[in-house]
Each structure stands twice: as C-alpha cells, then as structure tokens.
PDB file of N, CA and C in Angstrom:
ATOM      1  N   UNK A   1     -15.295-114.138 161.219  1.00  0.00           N
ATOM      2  CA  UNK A   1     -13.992-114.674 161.514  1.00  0.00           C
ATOM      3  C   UNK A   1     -12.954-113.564 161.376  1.00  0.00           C
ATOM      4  N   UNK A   2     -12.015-113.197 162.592  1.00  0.00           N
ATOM      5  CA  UNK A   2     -10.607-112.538 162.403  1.00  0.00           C
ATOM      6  C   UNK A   2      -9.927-112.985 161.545  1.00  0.00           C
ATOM      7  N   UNK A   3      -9.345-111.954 161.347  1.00  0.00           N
ATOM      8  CA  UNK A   3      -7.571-112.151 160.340  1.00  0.00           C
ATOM      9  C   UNK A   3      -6.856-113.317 161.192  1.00  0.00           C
ATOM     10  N   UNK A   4      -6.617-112.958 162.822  1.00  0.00           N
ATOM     11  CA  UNK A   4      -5.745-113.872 163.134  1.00  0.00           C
ATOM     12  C   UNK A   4      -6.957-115.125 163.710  1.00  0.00           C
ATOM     13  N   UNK A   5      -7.961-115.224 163.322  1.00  0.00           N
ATOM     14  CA  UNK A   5      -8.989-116.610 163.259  1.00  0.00           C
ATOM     15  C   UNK A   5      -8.198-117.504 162.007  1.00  0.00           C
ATOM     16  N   UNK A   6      -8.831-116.472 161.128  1.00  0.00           N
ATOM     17  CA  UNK A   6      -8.431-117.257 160.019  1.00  0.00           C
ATOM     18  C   UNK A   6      -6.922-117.847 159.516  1.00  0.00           C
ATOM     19  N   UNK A   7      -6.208-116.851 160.171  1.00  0.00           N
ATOM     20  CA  UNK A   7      -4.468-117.455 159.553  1.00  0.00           C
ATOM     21  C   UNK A   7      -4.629-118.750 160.998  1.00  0.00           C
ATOM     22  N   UNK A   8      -4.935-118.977 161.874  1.00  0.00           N
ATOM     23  CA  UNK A   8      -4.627-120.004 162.926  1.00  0.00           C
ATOM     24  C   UNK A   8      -5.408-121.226 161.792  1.00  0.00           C
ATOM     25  N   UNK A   9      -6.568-121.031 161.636  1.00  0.00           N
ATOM     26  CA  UNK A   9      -7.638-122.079 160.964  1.00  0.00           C
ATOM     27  C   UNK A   9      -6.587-122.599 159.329  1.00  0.00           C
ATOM     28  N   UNK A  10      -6.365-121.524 158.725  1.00  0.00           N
ATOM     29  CA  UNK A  10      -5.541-121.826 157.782  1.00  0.00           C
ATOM     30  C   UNK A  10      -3.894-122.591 157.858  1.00  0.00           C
ATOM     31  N   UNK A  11      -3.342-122.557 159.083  1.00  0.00           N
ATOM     32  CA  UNK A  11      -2.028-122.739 159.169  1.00  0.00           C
ATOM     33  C   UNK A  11      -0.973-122.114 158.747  1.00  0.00           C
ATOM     34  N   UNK A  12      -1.416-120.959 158.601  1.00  0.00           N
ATOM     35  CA  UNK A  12      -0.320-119.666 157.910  1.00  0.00           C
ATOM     36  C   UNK A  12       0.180-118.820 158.977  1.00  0.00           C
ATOM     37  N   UNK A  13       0.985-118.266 158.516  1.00  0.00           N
ATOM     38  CA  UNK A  13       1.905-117.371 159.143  1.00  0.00           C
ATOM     39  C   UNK A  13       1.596-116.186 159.396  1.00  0.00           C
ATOM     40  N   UNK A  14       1.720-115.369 160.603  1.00  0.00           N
ATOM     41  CA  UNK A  14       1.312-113.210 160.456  1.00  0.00           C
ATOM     42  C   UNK A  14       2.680-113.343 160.199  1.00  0.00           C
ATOM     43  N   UNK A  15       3.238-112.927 158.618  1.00  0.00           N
ATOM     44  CA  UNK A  15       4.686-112.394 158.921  1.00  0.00           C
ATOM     45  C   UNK A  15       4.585-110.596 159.170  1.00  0.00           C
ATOM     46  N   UNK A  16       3.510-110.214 158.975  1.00  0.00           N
ATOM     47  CA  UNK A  16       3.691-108.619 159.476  1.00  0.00           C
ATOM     48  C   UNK A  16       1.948-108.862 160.469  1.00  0.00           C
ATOM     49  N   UNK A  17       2.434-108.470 161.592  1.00  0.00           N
ATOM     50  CA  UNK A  17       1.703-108.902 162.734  1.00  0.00           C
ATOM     51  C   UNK A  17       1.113-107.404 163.805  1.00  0.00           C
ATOM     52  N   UNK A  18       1.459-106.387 162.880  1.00  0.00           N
ATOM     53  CA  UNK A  18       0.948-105.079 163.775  1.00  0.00           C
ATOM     54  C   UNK A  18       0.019-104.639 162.899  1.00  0.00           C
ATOM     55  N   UNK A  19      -1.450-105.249 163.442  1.00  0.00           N
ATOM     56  CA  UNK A  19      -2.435-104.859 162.508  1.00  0.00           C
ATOM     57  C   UNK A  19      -3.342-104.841 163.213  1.00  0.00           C
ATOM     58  N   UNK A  20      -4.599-104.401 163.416  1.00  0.00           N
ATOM     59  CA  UNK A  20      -5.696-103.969 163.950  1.00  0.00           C
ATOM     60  C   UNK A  20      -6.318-105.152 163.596  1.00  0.00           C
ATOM     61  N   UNK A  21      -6.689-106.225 164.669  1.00  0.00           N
ATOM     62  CA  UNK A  21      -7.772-107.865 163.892  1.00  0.00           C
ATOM     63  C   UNK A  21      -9.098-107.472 163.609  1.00  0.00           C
ATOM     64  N   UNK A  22      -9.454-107.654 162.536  1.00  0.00           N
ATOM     65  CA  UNK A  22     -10.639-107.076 162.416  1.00  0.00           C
ATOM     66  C   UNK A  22     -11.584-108.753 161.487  1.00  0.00           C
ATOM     67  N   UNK A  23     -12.650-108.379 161.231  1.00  0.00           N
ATOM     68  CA  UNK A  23     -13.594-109.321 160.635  1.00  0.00           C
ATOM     69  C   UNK A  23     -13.473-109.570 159.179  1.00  0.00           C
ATOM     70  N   UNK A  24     -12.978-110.565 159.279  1.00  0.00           N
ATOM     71  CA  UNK A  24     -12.913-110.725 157.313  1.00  0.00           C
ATOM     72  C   UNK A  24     -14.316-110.472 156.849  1.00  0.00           C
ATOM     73  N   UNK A  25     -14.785-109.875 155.766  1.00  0.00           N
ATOM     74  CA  UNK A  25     -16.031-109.446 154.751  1.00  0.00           C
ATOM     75  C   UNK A  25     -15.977-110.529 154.446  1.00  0.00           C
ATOM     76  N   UNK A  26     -14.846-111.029 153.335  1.00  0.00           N
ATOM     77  CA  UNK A  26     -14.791-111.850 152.413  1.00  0.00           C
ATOM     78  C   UNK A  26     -13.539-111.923 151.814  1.00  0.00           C
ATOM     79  N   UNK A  27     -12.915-112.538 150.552  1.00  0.00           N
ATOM     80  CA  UNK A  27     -11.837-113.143 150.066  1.00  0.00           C
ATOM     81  C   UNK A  27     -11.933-112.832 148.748  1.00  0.00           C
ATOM     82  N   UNK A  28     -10.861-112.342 148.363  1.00  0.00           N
ATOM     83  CA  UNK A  28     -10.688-111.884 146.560  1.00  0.00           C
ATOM     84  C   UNK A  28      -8.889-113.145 145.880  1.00  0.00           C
ATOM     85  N   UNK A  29      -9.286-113.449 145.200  1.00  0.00           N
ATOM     86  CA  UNK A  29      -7.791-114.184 144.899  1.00  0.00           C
ATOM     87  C   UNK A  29      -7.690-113.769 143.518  1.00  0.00           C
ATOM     88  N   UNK A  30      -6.573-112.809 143.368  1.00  0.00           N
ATOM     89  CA  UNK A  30      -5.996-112.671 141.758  1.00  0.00           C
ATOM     90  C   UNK A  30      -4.468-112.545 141.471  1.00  0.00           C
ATOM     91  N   UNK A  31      -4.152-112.370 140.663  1.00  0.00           N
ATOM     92  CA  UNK A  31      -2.483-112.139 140.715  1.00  0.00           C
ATOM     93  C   UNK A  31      -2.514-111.204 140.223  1.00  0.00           C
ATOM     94  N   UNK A  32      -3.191-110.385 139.389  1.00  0.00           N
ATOM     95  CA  UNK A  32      -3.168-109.385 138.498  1.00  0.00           C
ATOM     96  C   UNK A  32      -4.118-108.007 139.278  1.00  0.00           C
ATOM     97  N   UNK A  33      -3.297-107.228 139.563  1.00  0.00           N
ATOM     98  CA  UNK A  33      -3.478-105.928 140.741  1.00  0.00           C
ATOM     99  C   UNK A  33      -4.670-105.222 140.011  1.00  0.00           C
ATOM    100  N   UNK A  34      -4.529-104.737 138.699  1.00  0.00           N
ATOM    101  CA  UNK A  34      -5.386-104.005 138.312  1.00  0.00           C
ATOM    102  C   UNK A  34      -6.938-104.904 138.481  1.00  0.00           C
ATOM    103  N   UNK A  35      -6.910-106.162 138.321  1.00  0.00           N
ATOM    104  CA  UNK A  35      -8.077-106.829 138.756  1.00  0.00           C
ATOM    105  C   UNK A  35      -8.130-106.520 139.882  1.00  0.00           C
ATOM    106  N   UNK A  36      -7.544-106.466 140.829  1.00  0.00           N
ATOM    107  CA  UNK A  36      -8.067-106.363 142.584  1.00  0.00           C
ATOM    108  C   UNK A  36      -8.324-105.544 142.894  1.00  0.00           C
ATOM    109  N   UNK A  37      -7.619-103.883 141.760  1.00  0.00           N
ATOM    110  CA  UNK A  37      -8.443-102.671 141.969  1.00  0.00           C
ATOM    111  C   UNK A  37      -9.839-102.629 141.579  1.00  0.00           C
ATOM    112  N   UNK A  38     -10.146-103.297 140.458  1.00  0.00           N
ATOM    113  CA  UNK A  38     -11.611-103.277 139.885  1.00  0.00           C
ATOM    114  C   UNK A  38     -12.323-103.968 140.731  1.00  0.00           C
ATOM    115  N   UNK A  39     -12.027-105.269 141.624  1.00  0.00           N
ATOM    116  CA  UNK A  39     -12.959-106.315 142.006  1.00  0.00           C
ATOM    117  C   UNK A  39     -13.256-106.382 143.432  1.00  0.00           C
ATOM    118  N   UNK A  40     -11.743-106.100 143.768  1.00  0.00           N
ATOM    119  CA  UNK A  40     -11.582-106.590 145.886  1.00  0.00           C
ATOM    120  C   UNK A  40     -12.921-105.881 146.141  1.00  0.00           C
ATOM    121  N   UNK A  41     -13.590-106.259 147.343  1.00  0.00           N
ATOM    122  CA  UNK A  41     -14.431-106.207 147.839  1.00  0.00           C
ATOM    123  C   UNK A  41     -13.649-105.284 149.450  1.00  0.00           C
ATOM    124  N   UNK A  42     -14.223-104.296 150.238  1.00  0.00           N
ATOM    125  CA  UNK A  42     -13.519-103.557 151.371  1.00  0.00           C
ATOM    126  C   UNK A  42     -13.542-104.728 152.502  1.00  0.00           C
ATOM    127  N   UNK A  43     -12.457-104.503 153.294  1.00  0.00           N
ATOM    128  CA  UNK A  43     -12.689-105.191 154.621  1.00  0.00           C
ATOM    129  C   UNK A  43     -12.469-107.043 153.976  1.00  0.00           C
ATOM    130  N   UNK A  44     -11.745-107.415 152.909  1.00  0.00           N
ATOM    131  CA  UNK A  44     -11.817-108.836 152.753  1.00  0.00           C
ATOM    132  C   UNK A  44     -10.363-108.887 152.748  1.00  0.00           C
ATOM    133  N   UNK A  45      -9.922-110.504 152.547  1.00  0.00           N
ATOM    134  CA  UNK A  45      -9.033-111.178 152.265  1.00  0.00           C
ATOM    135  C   UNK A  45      -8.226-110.832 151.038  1.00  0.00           C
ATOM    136  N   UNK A  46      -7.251-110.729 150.522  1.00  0.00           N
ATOM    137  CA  UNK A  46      -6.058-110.949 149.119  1.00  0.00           C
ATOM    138  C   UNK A  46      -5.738-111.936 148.970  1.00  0.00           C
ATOM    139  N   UNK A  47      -5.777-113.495 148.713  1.00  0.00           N
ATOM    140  CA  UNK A  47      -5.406-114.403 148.152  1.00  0.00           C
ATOM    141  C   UNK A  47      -4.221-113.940 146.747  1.00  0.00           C
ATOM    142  N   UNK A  48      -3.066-114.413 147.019  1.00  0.00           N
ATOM    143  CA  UNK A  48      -2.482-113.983 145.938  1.00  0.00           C
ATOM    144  C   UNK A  48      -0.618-114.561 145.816  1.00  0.00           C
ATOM    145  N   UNK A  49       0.394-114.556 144.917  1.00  0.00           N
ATOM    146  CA  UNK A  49       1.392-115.306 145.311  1.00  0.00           C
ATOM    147  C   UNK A  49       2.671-113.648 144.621  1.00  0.00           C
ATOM    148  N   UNK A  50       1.554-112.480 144.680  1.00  0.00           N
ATOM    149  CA  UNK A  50       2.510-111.246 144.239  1.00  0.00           C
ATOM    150  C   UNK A  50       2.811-110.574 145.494  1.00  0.00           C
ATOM    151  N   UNK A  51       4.127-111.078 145.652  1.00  0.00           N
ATOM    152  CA  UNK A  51       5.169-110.227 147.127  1.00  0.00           C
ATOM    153  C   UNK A  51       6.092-109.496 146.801  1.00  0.00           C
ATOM    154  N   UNK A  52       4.944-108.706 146.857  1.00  0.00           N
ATOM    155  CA  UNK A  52       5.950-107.177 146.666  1.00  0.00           C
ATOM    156  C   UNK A  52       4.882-105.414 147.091  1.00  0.00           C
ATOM    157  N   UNK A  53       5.928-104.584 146.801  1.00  0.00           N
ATOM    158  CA  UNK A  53       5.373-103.234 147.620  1.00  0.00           C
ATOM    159  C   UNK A  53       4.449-102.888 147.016  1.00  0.00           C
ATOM    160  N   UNK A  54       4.174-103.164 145.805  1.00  0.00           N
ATOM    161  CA  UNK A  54       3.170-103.214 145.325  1.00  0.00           C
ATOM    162  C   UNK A  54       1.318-103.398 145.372  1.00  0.00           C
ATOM    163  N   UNK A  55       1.336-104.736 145.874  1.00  0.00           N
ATOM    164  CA  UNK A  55       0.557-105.431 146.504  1.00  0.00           C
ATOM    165  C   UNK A  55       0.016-104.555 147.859  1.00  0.00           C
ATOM    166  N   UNK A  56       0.365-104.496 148.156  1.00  0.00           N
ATOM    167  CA  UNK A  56       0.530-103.192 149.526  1.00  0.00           C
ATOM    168  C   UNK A  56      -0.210-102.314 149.206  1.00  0.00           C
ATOM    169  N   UNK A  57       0.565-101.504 148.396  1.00  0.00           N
ATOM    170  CA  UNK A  57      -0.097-100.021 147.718  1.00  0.00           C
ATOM    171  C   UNK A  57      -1.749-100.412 147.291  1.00  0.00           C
ATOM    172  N   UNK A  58      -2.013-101.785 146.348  1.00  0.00           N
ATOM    173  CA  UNK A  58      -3.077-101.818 145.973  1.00  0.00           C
ATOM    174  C   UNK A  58      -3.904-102.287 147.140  1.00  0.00           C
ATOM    175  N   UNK A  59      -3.406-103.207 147.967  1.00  0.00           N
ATOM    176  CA  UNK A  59      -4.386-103.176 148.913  1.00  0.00           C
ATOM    177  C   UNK A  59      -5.106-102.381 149.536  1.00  0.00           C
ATOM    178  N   UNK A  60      -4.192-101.741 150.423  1.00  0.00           N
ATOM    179  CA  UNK A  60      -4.223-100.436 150.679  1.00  0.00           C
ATOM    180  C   UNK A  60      -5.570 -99.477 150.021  1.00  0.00           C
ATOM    181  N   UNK A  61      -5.398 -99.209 148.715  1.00  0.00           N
ATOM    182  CA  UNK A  61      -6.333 -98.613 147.975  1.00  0.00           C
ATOM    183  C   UNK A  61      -7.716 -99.287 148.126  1.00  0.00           C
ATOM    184  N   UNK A  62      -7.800-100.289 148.450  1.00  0.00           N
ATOM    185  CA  UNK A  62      -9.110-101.153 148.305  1.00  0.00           C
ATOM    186  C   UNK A  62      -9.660-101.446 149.642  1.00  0.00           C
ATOM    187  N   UNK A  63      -8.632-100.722 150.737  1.00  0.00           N
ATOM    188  CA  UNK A  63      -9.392-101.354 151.548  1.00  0.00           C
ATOM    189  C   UNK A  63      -9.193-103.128 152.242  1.00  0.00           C
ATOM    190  N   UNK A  64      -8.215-103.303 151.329  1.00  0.00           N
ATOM    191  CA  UNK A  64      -8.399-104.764 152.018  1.00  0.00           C
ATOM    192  C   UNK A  64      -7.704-104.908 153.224  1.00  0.00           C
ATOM    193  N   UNK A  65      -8.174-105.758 153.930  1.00  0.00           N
ATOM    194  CA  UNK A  65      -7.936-106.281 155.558  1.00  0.00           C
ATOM    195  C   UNK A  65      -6.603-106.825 155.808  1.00  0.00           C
ATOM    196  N   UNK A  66      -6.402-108.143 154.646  1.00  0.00           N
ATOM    197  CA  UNK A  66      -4.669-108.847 154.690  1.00  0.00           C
ATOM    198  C   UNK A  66      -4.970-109.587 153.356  1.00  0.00           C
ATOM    199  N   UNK A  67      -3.324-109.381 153.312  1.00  0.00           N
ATOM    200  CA  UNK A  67      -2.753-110.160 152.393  1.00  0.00           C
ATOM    201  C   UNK A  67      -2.441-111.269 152.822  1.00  0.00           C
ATOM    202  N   UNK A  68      -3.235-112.280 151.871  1.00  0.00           N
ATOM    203  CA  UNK A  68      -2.506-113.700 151.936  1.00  0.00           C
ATOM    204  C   UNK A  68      -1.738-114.578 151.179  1.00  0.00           C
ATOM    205  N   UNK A  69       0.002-114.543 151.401  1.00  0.00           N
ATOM    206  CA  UNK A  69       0.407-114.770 150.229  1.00  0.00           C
ATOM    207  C   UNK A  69       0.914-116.438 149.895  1.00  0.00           C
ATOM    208  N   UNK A  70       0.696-116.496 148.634  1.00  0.00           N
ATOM    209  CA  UNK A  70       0.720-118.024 148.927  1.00  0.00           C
ATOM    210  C   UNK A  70       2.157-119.122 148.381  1.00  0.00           C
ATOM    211  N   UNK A  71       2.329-120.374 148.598  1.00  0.00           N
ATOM    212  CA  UNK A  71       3.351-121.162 147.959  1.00  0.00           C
ATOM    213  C   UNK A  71       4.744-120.858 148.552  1.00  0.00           C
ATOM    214  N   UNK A  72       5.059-119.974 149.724  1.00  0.00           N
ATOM    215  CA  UNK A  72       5.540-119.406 150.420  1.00  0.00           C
ATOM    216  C   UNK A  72       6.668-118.581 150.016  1.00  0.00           C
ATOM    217  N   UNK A  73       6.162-117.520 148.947  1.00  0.00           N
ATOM    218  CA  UNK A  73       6.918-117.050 148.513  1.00  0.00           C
ATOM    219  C   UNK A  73       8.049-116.011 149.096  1.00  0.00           C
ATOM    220  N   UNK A  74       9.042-115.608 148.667  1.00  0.00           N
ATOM    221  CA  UNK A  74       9.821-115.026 149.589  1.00  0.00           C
ATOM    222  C   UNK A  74       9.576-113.664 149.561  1.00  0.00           C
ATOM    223  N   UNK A  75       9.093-112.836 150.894  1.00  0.00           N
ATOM    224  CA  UNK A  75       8.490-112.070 150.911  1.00  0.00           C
ATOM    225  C   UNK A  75      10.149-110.704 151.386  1.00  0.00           C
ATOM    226  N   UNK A  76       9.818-109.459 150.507  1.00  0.00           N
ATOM    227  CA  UNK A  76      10.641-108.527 150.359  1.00  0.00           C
ATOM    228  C   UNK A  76      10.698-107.573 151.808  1.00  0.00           C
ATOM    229  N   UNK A  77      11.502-107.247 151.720  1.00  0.00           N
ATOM    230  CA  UNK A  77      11.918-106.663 153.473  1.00  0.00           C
ATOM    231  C   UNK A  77      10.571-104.955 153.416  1.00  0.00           C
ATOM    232  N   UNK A  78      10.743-104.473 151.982  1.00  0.00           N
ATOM    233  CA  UNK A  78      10.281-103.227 151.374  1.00  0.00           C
ATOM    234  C   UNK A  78       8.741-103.631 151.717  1.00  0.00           C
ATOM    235  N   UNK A  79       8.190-104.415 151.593  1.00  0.00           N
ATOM    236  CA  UNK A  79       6.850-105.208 151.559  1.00  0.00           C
ATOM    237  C   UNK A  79       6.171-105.123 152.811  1.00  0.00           C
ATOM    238  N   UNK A  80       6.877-105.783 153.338  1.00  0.00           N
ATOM    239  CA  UNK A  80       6.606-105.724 154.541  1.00  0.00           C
ATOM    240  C   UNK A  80       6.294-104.337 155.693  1.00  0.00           C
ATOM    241  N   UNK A  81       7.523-103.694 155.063  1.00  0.00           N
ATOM    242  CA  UNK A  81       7.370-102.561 156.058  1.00  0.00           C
ATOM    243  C   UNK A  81       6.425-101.429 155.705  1.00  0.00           C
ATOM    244  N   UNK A  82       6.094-102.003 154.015  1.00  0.00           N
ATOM    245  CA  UNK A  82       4.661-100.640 153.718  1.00  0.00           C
ATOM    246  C   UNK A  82       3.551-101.251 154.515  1.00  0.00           C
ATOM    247  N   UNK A  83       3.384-103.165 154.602  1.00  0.00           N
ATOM    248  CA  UNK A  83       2.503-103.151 155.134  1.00  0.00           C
ATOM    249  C   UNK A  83       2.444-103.012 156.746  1.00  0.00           C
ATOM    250  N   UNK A  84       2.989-102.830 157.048  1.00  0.00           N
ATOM    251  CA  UNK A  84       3.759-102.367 158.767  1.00  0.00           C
ATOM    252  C   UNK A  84       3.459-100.743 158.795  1.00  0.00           C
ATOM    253  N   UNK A  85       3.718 -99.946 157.885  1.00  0.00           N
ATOM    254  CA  UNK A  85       3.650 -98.683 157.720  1.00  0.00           C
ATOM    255  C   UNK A  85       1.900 -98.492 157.726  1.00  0.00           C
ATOM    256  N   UNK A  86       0.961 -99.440 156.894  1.00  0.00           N
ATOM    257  CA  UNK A  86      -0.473 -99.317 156.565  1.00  0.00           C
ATOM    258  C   UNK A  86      -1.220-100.050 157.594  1.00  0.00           C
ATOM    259  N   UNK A  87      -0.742-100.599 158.653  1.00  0.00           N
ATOM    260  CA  UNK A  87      -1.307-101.737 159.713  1.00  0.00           C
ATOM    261  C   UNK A  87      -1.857-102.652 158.355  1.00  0.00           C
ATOM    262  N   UNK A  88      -1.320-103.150 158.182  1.00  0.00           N
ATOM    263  CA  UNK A  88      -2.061-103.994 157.131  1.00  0.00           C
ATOM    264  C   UNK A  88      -1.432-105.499 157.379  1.00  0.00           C
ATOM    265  N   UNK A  89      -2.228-106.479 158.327  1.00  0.00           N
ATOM    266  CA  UNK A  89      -1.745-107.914 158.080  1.00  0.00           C
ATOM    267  C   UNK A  89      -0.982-109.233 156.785  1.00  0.00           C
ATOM    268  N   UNK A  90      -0.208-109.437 156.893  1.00  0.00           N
ATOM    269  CA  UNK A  90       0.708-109.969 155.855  1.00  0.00           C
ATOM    270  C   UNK A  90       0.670-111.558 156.522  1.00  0.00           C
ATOM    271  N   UNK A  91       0.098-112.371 155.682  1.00  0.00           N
ATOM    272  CA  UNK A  91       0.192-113.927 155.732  1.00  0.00           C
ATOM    273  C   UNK A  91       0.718-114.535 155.092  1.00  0.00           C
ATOM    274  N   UNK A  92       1.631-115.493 155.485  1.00  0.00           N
ATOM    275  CA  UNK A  92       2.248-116.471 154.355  1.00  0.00           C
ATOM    276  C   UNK A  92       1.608-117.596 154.637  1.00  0.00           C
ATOM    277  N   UNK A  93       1.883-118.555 153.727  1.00  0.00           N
ATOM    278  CA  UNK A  93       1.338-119.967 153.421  1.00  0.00           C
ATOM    279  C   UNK A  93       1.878-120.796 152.399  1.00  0.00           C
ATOM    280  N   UNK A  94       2.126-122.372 152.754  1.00  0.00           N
ATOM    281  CA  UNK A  94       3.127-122.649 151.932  1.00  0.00           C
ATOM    282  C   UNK A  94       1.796-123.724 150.942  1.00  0.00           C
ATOM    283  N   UNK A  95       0.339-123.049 150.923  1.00  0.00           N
ATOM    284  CA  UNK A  95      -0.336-123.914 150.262  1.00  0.00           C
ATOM    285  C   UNK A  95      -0.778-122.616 148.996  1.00  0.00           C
ATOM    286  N   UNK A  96      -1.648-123.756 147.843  1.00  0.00           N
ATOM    287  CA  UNK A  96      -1.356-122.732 146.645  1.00  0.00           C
ATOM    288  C   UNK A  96      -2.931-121.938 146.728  1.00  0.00           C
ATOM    289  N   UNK A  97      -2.950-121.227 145.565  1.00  0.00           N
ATOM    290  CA  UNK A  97      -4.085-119.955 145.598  1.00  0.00           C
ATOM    291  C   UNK A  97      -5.323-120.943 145.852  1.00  0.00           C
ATOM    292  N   UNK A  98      -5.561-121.863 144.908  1.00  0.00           N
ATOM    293  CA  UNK A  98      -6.708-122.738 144.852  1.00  0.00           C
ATOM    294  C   UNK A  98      -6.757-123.147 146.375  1.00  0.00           C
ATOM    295  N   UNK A  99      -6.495-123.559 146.783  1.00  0.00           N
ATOM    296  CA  UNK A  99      -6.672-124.464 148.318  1.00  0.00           C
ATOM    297  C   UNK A  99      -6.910-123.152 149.529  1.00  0.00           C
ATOM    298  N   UNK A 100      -6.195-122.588 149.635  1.00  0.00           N
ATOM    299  CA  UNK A 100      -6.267-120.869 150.101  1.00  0.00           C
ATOM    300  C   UNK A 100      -7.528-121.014 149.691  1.00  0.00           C
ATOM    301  N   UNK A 101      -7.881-120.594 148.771  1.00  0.00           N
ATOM    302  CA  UNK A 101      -9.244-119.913 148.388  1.00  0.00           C
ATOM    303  C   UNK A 101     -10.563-120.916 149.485  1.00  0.00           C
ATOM    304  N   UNK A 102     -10.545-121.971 148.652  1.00  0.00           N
ATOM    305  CA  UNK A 102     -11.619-123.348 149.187  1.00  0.00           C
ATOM    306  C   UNK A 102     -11.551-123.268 150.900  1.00  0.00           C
ATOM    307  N   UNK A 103     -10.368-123.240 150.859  1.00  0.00           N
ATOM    308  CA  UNK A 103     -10.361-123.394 152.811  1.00  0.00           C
ATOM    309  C   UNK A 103     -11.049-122.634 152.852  1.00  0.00           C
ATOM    310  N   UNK A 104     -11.061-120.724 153.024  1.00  0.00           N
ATOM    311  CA  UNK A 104     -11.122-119.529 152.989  1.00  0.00           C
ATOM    312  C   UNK A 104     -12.719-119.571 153.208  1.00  0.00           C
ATOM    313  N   UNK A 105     -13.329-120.024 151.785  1.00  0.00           N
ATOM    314  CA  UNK A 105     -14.513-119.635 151.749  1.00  0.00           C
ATOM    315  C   UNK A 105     -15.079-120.457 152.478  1.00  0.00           C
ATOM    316  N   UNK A 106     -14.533-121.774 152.677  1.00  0.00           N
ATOM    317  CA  UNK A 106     -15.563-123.076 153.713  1.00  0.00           C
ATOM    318  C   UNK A 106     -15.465-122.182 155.079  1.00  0.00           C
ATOM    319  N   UNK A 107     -14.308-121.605 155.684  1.00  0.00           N
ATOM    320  CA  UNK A 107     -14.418-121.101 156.922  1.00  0.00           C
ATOM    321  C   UNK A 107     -15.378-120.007 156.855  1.00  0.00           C
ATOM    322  N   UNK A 108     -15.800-118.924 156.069  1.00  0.00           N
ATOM    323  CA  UNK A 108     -16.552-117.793 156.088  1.00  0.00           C
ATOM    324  C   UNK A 108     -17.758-117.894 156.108  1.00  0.00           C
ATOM    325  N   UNK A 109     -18.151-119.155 155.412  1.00  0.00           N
ATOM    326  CA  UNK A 109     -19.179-119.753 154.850  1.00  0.00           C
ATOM    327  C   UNK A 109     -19.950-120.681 155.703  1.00  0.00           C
ATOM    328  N   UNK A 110     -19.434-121.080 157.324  1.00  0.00           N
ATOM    329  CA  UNK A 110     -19.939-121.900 158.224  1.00  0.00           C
ATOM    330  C   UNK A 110     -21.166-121.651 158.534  1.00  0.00           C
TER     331      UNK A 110
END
C-alpha cells in the first residue's frame, strides 16, 4: 500500500504533498523521538501527535516514509517546510494514535 493509498483509506489529509509515493514497510506509533530513533523500522509509517521540526529531523534519520499526525494537531509552518525540504509526506488526521494505528495495521495486513 502507498502513502497516498493509505492517507485516502485512512481519511487523512497530505498536508505536505511533494513526496515521492512509495510502499509503506510498516507503521511505528510513539510520541517520544528518541524511541523512534531506536525502533522506526526504514520505509514505514510515524503514527504520532508531535508537530514540530523536530519530528522531521528524526524521521528523516530513520528513514521513515510519512508522518502521520494525529487529533489534528496544528501543524507549524517550520514543519512543514523541513518536510517539503526532505520530500517527506506529512498527514493529518483528526482520529487518535490508537485508531491510526488499528486502521494502519488492518490495511497492511490484508
């Protein structure tokens, strides 16, 4: 399944939409970055409700595919444009980490 498979299947948003669609691996959900450096898996999903440049940077480092951010938090102009700067897909969603996640894995998991 694509990035933009999955945000259509999910009902979420590309708010940063210049990204290369590529095949989700898989799905990591944490809030806490230094976990997503130790854990994310390359080529997967970010489940997560931390919007900021941050998030970016660590993705970035890991390899991950998109961020999916959740509860629809208000996402920073700075944020955006690192992930615009990294081709890196940026999703919003106004559903929470848990439900994100369950959808996520039922779709990967078909």
């Amino acid at each position: 399944m694509t990035i933009k498979e999955a945000a259509a299947a999910l009902g979420a948003q590309i708010v940063q939409p210049e990204f290369g669609d590529a095949d989700l691996s898989g799905a990591y959900t944490s809030d806490l970055l230094s976990d997503v450096m130790a854990n994310a898996k390359d080529g997967g999903a970010l489940i997560t409700i931390q919007a900021h440049k941050n998030t970016v940077a660590v993705a970035t480092l890991v390899n991950i595919a998109c961020i999916i951010i959740c509860n629809n938090r208000p996402l920073p102009e700075d944020m955006l444009e690192a992930a615009k700067d990294d081709g890196l897909a940026v999703l919003l969603t106004k559903e929470n980490q848990y439900t994100v996640s369950g959808k996520l894995w039922g779709l990967l998991h078909k």
